[in-house]
PDB file of N, CA and C in Angstrom:
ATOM      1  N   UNK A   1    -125.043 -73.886 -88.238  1.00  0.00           N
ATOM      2  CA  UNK A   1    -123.854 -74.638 -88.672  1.00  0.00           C
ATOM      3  C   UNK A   1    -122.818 -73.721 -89.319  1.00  0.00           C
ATOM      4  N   UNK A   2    -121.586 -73.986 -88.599  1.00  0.00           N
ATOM      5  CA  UNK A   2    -120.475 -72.820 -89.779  1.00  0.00           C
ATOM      6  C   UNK A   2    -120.181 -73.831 -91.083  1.00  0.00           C
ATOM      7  N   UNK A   3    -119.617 -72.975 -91.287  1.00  0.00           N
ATOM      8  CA  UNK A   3    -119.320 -72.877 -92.818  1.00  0.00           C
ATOM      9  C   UNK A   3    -117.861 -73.927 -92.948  1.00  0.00           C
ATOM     10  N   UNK A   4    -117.636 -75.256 -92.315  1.00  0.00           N
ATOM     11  CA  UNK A   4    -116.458 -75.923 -92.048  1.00  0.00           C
ATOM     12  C   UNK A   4    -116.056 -76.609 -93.611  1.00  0.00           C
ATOM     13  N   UNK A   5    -114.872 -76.708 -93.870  1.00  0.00           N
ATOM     14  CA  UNK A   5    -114.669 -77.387 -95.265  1.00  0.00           C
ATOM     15  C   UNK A   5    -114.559 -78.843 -95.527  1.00  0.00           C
ATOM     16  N   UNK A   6    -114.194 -79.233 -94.175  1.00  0.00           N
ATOM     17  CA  UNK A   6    -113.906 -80.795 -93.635  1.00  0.00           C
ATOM     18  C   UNK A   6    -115.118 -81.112 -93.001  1.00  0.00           C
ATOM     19  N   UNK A   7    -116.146 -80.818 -93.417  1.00  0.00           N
ATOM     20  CA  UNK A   7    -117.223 -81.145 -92.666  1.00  0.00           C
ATOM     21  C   UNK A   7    -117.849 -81.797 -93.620  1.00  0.00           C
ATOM     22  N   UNK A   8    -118.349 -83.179 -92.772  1.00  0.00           N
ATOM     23  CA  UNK A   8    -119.383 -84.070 -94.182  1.00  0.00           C
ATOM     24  C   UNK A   8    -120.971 -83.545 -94.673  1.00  0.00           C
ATOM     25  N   UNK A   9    -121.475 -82.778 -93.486  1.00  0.00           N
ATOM     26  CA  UNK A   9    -122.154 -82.363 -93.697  1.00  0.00           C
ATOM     27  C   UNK A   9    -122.583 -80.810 -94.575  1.00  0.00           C
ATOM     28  N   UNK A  10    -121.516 -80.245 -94.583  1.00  0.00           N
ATOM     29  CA  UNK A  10    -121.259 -79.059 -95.831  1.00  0.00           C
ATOM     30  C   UNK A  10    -120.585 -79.447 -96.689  1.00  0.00           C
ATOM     31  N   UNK A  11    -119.839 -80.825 -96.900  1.00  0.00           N
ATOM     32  CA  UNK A  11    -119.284 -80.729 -97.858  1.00  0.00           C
ATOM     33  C   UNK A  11    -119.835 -81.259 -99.116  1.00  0.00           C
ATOM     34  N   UNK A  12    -120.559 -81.696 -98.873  1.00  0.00           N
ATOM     35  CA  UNK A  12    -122.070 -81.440-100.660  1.00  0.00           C
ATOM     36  C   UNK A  12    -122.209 -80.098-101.062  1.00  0.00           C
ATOM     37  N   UNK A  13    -122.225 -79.001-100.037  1.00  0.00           N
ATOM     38  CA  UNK A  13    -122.130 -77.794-100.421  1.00  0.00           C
ATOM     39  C   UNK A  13    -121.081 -76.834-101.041  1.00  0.00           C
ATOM     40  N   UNK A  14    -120.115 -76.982-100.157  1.00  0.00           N
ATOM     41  CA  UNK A  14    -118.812 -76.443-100.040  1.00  0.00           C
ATOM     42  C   UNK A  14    -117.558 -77.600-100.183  1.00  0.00           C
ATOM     43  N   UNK A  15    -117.378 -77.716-101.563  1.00  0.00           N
ATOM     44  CA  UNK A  15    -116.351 -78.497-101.768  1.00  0.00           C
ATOM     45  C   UNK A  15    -115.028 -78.244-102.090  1.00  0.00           C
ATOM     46  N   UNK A  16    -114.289 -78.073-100.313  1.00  0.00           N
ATOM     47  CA  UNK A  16    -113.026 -77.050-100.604  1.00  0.00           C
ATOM     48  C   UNK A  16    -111.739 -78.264 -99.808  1.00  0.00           C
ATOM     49  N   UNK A  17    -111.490 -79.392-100.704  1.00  0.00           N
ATOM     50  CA  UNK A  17    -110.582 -80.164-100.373  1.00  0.00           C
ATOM     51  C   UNK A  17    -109.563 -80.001-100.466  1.00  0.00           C
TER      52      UNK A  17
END
């Protein structure tokens, strides 16, 4: 999986709104 910021699934991780 990349590293997407709009992604629901990274975005628990990576919270770059």
């Amino acid at each position: 999986m990349l590293e997407f910021p709009c992604l629901p699934l990274r975005k628990n991780t990576i919270r770059t709104e």
